[in-house]
N, C-alpha and C. Protein backbone atom coordinates (compact mmCIF):
# COMPACT_ATOMS: atom_id res chain seq x y z
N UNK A 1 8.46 8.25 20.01
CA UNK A 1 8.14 8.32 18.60
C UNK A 1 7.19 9.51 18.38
N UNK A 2 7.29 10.26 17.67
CA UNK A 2 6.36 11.68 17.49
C UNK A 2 5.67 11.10 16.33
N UNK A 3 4.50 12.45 16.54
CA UNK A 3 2.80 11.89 15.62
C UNK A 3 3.29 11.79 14.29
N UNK A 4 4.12 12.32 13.66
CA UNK A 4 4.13 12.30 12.12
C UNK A 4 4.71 10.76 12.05
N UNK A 5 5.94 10.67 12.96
CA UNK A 5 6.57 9.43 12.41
C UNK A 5 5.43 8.16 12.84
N UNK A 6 4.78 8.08 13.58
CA UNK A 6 3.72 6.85 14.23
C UNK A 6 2.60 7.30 12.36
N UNK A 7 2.20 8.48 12.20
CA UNK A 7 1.14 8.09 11.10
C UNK A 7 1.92 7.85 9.79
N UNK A 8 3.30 8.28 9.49
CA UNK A 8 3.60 7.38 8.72
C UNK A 8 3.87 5.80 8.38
N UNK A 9 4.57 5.28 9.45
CA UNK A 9 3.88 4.27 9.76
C UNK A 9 3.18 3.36 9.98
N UNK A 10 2.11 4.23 9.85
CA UNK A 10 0.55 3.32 9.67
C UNK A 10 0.27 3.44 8.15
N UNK A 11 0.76 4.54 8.23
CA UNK A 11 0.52 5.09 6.20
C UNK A 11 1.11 3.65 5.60
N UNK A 12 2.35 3.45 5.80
CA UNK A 12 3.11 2.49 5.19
C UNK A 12 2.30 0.60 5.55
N UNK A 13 2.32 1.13 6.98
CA UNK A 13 1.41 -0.33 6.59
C UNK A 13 -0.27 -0.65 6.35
N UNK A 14 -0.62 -0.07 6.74
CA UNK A 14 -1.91 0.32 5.90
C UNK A 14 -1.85 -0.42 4.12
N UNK A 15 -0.70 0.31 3.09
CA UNK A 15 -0.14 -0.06 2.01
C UNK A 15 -0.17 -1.26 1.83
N UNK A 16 0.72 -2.07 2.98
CA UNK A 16 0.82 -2.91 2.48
C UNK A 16 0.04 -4.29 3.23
N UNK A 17 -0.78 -3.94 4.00
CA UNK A 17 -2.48 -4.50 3.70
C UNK A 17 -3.17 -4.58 2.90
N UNK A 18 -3.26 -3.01 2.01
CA UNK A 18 -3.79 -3.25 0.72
C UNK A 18 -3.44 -4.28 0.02
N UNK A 19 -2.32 -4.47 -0.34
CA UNK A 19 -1.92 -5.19 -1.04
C UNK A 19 -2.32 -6.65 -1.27
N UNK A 20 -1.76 -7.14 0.33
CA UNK A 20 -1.89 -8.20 0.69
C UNK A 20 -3.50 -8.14 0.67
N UNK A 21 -4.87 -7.73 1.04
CA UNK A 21 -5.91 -7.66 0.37
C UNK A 21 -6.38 -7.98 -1.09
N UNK A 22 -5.68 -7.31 -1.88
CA UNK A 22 -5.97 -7.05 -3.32
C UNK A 22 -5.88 -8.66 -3.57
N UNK A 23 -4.29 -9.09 -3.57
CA UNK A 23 -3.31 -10.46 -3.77
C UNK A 23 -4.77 -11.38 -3.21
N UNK A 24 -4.89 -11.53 -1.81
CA UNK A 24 -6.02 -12.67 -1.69
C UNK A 24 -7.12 -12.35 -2.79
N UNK A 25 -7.47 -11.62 -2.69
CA UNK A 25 -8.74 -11.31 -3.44
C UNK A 25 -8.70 -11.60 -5.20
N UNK A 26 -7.03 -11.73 -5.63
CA UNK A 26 -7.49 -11.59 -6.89
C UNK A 26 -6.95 -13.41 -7.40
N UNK A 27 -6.44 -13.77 -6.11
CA UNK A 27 -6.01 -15.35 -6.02
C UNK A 27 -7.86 -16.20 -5.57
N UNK A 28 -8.51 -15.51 -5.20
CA UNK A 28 -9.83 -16.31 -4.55
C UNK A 28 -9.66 -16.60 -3.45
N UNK A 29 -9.03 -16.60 -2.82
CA UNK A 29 -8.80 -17.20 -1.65
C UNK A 29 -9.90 -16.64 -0.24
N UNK A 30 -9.89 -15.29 -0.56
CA UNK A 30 -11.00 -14.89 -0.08
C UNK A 30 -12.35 -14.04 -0.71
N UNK A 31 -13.42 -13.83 -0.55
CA UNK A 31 -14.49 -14.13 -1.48
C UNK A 31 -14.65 -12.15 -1.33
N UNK A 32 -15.50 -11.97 -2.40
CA UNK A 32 -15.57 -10.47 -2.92
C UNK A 32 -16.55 -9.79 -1.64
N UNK A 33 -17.05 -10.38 -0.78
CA UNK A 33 -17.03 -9.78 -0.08
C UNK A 33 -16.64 -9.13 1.26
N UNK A 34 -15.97 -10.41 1.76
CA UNK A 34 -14.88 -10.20 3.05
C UNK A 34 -13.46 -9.26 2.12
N UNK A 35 -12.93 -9.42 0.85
CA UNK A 35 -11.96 -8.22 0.62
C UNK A 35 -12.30 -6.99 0.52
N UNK A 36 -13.87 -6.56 -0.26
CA UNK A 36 -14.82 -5.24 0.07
C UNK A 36 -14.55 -4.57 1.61
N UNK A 37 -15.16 -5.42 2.26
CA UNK A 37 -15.01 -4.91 3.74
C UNK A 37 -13.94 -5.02 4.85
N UNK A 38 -12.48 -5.46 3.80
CA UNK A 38 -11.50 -5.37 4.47
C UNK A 38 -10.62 -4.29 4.01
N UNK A 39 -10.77 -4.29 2.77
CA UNK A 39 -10.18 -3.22 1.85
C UNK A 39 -10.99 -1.12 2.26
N UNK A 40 -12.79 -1.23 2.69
CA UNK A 40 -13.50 -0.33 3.63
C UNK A 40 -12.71 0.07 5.00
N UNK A 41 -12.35 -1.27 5.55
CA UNK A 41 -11.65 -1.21 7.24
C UNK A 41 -10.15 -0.32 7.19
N UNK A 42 -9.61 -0.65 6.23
CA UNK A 42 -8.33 -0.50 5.67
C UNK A 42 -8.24 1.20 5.22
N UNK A 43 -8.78 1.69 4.32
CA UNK A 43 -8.99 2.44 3.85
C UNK A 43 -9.64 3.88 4.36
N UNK A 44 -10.02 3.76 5.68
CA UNK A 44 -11.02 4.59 6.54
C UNK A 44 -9.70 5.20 7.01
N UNK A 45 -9.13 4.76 8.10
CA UNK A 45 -7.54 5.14 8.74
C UNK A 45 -7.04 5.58 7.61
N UNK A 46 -6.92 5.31 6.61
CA UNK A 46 -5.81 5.17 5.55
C UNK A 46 -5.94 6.88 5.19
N UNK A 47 -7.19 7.17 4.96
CA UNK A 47 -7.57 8.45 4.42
C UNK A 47 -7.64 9.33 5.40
N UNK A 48 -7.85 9.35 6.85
CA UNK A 48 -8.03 10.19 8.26
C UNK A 48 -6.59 10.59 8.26
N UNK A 49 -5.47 9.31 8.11
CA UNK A 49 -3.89 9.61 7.91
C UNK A 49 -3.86 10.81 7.10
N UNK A 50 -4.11 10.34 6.13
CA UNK A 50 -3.76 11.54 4.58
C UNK A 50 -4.20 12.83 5.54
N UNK A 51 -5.11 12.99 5.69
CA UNK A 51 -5.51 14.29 6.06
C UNK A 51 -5.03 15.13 6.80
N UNK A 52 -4.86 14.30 8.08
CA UNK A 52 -3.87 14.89 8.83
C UNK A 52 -2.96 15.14 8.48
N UNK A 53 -2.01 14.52 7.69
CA UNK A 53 -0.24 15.31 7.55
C UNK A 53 -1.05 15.69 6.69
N UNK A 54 -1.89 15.74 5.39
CA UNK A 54 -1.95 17.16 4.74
C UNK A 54 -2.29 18.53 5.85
N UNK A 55 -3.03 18.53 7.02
CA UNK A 55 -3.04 19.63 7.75
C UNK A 55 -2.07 20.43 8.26
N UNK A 56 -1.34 18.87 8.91
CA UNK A 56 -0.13 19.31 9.50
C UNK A 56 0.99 20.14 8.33
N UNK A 57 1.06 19.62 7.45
CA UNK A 57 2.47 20.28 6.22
C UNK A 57 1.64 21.59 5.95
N UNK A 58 0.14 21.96 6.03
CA UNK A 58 -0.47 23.09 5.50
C UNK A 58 0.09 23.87 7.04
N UNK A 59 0.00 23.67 7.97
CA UNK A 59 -0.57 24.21 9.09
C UNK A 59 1.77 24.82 9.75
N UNK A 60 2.51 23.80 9.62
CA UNK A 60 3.97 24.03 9.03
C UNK A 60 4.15 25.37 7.91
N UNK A 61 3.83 24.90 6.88
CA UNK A 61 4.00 26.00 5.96
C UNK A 61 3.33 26.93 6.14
N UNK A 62 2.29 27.81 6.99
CA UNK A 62 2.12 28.74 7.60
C UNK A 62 2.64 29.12 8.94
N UNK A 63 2.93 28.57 8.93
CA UNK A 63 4.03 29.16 10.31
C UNK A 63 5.59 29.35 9.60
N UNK A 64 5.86 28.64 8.85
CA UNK A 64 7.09 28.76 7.97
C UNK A 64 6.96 30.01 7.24
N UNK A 65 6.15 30.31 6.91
CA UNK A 65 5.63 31.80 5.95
C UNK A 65 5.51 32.75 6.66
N UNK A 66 5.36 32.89 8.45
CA UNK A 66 4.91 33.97 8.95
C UNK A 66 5.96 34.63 9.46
């Protein structure tokens, strides 16, 4: 499996953690502060992802340009 397809992957489920986060959280089921700091846990990877394929597609399209 190569790096883009493994961090999309995580991209995608990452998503749909959120979700399933939000859903408990807006059912009560779990309390405003265990979804805070699950939705923090969640969200840390979530954004390190983004960055990287934004590097990688920047770092592609200069080599595509040269």
């Amino acid at each position: 499996m190569t790096t883009a397809r493994k961090l999309r992957v995580l991209n995608i489920s990452a998503t749909v953690l959120l979700v399933t986060v939000v859903t408990l959280q807006s059912t009560q089921v779990i309390s405003m502060f265990w979804g805070m700091a699950l939705l923090v846990l969640i969200g840390v990877p979530t954004t390190v992802v983004w960055v990287i394929l934004e590097r990688r597609q920047g770092a592609e399209k200069m080599v595509d340009g040269a």
